[in-house]
N, C-alpha and C. Protein backbone atom coordinates (compact mmCIF):
# COMPACT_ATOMS: atom_id res chain seq x y z
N UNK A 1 103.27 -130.94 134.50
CA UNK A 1 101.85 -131.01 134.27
C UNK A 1 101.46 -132.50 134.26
N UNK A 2 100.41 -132.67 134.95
CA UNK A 2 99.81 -134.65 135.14
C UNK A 2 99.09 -134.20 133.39
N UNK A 3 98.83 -135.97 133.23
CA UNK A 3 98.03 -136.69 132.42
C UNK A 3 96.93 -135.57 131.97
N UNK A 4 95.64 -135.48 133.22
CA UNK A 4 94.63 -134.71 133.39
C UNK A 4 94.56 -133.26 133.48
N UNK A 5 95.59 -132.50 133.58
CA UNK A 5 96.01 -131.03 133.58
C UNK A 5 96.61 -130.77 132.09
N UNK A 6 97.24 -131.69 131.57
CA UNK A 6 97.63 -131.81 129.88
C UNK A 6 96.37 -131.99 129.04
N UNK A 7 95.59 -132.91 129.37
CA UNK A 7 94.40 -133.13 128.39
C UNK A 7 93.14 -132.20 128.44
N UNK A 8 93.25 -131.45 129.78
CA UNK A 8 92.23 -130.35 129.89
C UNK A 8 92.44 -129.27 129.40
N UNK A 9 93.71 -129.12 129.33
CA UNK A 9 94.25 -127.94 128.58
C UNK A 9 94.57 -127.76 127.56
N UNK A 10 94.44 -128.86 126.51
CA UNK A 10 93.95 -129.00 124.64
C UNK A 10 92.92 -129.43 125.15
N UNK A 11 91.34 -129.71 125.77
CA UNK A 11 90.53 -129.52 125.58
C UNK A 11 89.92 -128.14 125.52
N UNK A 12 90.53 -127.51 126.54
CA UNK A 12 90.19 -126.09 126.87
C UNK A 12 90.27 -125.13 125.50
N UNK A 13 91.58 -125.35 124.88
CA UNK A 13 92.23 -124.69 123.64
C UNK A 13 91.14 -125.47 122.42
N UNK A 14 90.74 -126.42 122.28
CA UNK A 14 90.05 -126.73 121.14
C UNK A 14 88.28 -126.59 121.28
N UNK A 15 87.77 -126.08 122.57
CA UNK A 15 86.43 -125.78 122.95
C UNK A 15 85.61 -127.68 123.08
N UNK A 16 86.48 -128.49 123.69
CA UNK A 16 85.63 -129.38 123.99
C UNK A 16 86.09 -129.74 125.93
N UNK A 17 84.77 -130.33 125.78
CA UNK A 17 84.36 -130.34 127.92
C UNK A 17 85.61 -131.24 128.68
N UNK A 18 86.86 -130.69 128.86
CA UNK A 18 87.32 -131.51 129.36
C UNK A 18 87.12 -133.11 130.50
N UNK A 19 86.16 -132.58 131.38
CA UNK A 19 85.88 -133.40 132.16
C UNK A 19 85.23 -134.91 131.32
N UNK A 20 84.26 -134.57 130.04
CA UNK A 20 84.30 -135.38 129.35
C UNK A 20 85.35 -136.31 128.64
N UNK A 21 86.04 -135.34 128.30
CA UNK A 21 87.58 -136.03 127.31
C UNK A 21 88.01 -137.11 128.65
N UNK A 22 88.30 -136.78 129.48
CA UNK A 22 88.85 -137.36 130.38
C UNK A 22 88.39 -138.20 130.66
N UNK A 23 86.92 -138.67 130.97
CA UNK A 23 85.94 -140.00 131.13
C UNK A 23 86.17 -140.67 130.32
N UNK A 24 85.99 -140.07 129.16
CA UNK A 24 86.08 -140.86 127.91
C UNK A 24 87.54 -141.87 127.43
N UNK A 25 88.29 -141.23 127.99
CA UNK A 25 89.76 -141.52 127.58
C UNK A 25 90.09 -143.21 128.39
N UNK A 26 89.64 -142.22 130.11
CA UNK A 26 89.60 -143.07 131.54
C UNK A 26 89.12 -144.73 130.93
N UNK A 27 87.60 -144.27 129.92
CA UNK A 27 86.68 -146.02 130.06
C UNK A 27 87.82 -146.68 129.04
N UNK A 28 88.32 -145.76 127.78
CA UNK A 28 88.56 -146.30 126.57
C UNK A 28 89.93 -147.13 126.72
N UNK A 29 90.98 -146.14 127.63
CA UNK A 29 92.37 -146.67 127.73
C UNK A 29 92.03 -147.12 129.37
N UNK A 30 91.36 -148.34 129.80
CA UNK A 30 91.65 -148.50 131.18
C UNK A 30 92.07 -147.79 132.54
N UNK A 31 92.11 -146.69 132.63
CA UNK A 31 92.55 -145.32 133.07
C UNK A 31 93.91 -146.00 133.37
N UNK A 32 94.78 -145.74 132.18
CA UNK A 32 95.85 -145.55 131.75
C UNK A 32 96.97 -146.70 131.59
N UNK A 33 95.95 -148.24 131.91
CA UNK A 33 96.11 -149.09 131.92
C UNK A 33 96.59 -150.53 130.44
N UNK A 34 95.66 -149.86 129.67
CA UNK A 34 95.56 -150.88 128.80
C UNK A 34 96.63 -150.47 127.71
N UNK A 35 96.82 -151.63 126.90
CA UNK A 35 97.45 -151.76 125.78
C UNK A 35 97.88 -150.71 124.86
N UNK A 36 96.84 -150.64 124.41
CA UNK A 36 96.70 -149.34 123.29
C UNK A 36 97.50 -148.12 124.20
N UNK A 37 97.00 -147.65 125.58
CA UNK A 37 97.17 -146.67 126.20
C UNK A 37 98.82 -146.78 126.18
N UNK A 38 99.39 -147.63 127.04
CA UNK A 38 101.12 -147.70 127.27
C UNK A 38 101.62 -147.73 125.30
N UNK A 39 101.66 -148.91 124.65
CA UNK A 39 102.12 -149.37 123.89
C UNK A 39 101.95 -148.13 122.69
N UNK A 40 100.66 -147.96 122.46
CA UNK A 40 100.09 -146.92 120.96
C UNK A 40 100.21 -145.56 121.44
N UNK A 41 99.84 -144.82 122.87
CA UNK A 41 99.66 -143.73 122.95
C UNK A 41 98.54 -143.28 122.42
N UNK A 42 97.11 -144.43 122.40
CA UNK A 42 95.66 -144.27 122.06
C UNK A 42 95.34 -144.03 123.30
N UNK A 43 94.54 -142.83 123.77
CA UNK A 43 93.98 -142.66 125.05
C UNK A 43 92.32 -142.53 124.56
N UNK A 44 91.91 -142.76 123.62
CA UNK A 44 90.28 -142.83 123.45
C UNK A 44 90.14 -144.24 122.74
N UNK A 45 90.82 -144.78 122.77
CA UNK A 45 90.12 -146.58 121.97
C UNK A 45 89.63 -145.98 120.41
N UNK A 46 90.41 -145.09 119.51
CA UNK A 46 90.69 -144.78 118.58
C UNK A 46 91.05 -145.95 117.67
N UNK A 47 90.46 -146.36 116.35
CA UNK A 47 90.71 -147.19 115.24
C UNK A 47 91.00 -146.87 114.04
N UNK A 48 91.80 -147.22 113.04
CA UNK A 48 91.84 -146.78 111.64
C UNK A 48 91.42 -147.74 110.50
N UNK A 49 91.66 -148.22 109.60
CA UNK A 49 91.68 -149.13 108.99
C UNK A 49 92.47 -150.34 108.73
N UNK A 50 93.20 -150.38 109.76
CA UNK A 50 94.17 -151.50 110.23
C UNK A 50 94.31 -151.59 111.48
N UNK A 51 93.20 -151.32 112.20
CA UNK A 51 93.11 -151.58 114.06
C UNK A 51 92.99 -150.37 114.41
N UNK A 52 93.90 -150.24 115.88
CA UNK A 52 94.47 -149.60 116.38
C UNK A 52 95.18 -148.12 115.89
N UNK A 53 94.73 -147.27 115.99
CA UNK A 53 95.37 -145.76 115.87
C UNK A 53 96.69 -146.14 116.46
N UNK A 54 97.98 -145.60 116.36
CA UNK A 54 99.31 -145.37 117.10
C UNK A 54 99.61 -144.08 117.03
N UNK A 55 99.81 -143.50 117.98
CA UNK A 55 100.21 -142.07 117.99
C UNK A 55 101.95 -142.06 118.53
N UNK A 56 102.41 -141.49 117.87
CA UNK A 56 103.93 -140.94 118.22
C UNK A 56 104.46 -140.94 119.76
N UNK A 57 103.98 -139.65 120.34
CA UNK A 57 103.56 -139.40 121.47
C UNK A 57 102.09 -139.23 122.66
N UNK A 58 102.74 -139.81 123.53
CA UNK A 58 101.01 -139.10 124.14
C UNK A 58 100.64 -137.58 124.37
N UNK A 59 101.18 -136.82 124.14
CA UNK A 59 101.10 -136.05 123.64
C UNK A 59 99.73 -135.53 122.36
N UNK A 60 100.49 -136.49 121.18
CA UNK A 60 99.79 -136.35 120.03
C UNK A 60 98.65 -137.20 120.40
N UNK A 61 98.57 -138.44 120.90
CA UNK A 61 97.47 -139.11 121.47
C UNK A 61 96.56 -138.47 122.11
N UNK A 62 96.68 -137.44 122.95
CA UNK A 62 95.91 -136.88 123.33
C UNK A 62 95.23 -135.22 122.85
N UNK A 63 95.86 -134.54 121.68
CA UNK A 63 95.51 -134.13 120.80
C UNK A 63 93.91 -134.63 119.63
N UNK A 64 94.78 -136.02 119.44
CA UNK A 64 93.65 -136.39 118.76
C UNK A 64 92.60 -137.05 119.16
N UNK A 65 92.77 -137.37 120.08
CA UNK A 65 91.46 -137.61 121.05
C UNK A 65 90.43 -136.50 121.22
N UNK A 66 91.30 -135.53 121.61
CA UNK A 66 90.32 -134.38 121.52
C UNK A 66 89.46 -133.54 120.81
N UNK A 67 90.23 -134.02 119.44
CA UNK A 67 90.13 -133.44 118.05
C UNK A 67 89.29 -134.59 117.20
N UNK A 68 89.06 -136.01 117.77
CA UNK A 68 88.28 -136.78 117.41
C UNK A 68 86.88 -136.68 118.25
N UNK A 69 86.37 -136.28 119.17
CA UNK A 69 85.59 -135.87 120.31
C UNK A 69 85.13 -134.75 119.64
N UNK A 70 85.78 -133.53 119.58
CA UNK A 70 85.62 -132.19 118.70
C UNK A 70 84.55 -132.13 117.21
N UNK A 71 85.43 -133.18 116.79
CA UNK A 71 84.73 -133.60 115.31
C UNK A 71 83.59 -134.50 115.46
N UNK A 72 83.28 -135.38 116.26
CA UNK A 72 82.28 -136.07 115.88
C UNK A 72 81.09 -135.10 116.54
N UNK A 73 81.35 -134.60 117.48
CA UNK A 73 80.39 -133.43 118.18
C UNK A 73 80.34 -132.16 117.41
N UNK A 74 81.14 -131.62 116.28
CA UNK A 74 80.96 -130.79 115.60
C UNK A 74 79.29 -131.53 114.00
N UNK A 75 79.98 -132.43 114.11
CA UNK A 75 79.30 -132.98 112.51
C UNK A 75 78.35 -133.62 112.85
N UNK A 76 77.73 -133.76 113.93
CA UNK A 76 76.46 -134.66 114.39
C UNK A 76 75.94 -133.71 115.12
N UNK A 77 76.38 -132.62 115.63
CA UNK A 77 75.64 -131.45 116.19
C UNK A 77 75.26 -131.76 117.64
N UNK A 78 76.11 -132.80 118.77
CA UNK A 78 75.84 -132.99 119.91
C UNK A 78 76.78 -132.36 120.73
N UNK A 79 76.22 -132.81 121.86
CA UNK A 79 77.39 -131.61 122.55
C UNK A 79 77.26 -133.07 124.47
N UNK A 80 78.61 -133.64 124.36
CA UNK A 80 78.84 -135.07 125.02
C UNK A 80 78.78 -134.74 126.92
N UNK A 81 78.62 -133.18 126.97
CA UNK A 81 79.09 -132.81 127.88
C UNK A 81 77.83 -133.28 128.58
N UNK A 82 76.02 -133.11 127.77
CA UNK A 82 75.31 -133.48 128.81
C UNK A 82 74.65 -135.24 128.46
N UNK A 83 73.98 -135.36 129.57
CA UNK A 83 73.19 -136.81 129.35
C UNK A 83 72.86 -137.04 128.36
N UNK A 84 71.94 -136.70 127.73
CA UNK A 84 71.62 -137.09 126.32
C UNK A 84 72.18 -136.71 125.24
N UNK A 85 73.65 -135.61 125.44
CA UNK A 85 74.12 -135.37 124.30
C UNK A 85 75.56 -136.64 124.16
N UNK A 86 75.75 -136.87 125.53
CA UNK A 86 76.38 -138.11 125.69
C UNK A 86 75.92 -139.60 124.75
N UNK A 87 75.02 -139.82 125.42
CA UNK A 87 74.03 -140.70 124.38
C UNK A 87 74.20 -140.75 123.19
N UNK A 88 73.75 -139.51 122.36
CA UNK A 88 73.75 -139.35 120.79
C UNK A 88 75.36 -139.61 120.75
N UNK A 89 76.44 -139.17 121.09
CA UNK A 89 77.63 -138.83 120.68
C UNK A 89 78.06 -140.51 120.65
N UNK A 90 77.22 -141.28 121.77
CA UNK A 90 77.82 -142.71 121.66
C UNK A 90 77.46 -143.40 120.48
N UNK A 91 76.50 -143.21 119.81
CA UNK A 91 75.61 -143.59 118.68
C UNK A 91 77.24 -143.71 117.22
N UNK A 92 78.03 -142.70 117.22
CA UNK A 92 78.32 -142.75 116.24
C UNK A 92 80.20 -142.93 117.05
N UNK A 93 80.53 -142.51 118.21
CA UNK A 93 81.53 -143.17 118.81
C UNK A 93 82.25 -144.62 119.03
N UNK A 94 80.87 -145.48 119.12
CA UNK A 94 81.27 -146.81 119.58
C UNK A 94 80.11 -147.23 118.15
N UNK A 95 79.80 -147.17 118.02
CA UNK A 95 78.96 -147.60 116.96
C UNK A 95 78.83 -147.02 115.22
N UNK A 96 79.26 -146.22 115.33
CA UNK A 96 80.07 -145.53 113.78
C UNK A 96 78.89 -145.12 113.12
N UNK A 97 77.43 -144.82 113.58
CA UNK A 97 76.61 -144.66 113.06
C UNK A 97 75.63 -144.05 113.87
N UNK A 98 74.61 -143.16 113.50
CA UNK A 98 73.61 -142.07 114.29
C UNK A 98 72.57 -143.34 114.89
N UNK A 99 71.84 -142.83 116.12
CA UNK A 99 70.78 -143.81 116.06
C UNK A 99 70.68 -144.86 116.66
N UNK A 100 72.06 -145.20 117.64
CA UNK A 100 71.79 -146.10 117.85
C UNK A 100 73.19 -146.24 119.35
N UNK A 101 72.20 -145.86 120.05
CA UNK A 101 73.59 -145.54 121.22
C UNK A 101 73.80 -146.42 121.80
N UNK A 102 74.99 -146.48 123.00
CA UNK A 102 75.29 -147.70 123.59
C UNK A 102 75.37 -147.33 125.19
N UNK A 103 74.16 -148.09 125.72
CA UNK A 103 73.69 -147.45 127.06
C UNK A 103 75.00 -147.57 127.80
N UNK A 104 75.39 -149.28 127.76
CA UNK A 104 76.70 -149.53 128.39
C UNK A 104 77.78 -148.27 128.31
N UNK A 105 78.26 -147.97 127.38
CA UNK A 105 79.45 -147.09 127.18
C UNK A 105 79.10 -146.00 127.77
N UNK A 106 77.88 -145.47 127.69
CA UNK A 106 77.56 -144.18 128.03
C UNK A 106 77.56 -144.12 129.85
N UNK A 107 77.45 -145.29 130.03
CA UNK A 107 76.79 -145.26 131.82
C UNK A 107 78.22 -145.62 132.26
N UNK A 108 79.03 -146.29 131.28
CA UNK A 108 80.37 -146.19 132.03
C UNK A 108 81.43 -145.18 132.06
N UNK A 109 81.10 -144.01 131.13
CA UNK A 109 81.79 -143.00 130.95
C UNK A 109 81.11 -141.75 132.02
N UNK A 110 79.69 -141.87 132.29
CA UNK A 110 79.21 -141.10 133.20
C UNK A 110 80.07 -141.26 134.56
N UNK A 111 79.71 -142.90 134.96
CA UNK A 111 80.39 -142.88 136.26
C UNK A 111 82.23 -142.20 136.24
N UNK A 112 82.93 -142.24 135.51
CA UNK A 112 84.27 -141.72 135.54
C UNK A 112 84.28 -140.33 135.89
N UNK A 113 82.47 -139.75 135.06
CA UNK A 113 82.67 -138.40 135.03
C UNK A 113 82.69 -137.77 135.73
N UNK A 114 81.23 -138.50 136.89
CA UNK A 114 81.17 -138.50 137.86
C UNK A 114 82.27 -138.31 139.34
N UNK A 115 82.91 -139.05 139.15
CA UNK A 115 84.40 -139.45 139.74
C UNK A 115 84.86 -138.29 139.44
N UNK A 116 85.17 -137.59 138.29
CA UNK A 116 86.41 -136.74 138.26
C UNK A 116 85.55 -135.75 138.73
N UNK A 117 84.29 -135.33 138.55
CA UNK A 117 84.12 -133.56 138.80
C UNK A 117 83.85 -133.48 140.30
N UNK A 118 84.24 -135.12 141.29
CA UNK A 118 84.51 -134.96 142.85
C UNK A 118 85.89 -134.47 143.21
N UNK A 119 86.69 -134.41 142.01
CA UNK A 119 88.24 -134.41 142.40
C UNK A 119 88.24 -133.10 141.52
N UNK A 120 90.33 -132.29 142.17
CA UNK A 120 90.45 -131.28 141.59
C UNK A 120 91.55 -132.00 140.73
N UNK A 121 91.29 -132.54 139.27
CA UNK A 121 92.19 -132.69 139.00
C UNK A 121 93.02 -131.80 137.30
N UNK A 122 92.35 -130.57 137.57
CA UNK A 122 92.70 -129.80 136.16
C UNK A 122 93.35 -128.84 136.83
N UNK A 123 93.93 -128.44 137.85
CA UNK A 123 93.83 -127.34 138.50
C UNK A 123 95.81 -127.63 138.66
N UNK A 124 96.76 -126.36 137.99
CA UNK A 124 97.67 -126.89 137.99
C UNK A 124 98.55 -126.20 139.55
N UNK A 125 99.06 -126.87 139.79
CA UNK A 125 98.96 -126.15 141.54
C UNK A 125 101.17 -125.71 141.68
């Protein structure tokens, strides 16, 4: 199973939009590039109170990505899958607070999204 056939499929199982998780993951970890991504096994640019989230496996990295996506869209009542629920969801994603979204993040997670729903890439063959 790829990267994108693993993460759609705990999105699928936890009721959040995969194609989103996947944008989201794509802007946060460099699509699959950056630091956090190789080193931590952070695939959403995830923080705790000492930086950086580290996850075990990517695996679990990508669990809680999903389950962090899940939750902030459960408790703010948005739903990231469309344009403006994207928006709101950035408000408290990149900014930790309602109210106040971040056009940047949002327009760069569109274009990924964009990108992926041209490709088949959930589809396990």
């Amino acid at each position: 199973m790829t990267y994108a056939q693993y993460l759609g499929h705990i999105a699928d199982l936890f009721g959040v939009d995969k194609e989103t998780a996947l944008a989201i993951s794509y802007h946060e970890a460099g699509v699959k590039t950056s630091n956090i991504f190789k080193n931590k096994n952070n695939i959403g640019g995830h923080k705790g109170l000492n930086g950086w989230k580290s996850f075990m496996t990517l695996e679990a990295g990508v669990i809680g990505h999903v389950l962090a996506i899940r939750n902030i869209s459960t408790k703010h009542g948005v739903d990231p899958s469309t344009p403006e629920g994207l928006s709101a969801f950035s408000s408290v994603y990149v900014n930790g607070h309602v109210n106040n979204p971040s056009e940047s993040w949002t327009n760069k997670v569109t274009y990924f999204r964009n990108q992926i729903n041209s490709q088949d890439l959930f589809t396990i063959k």
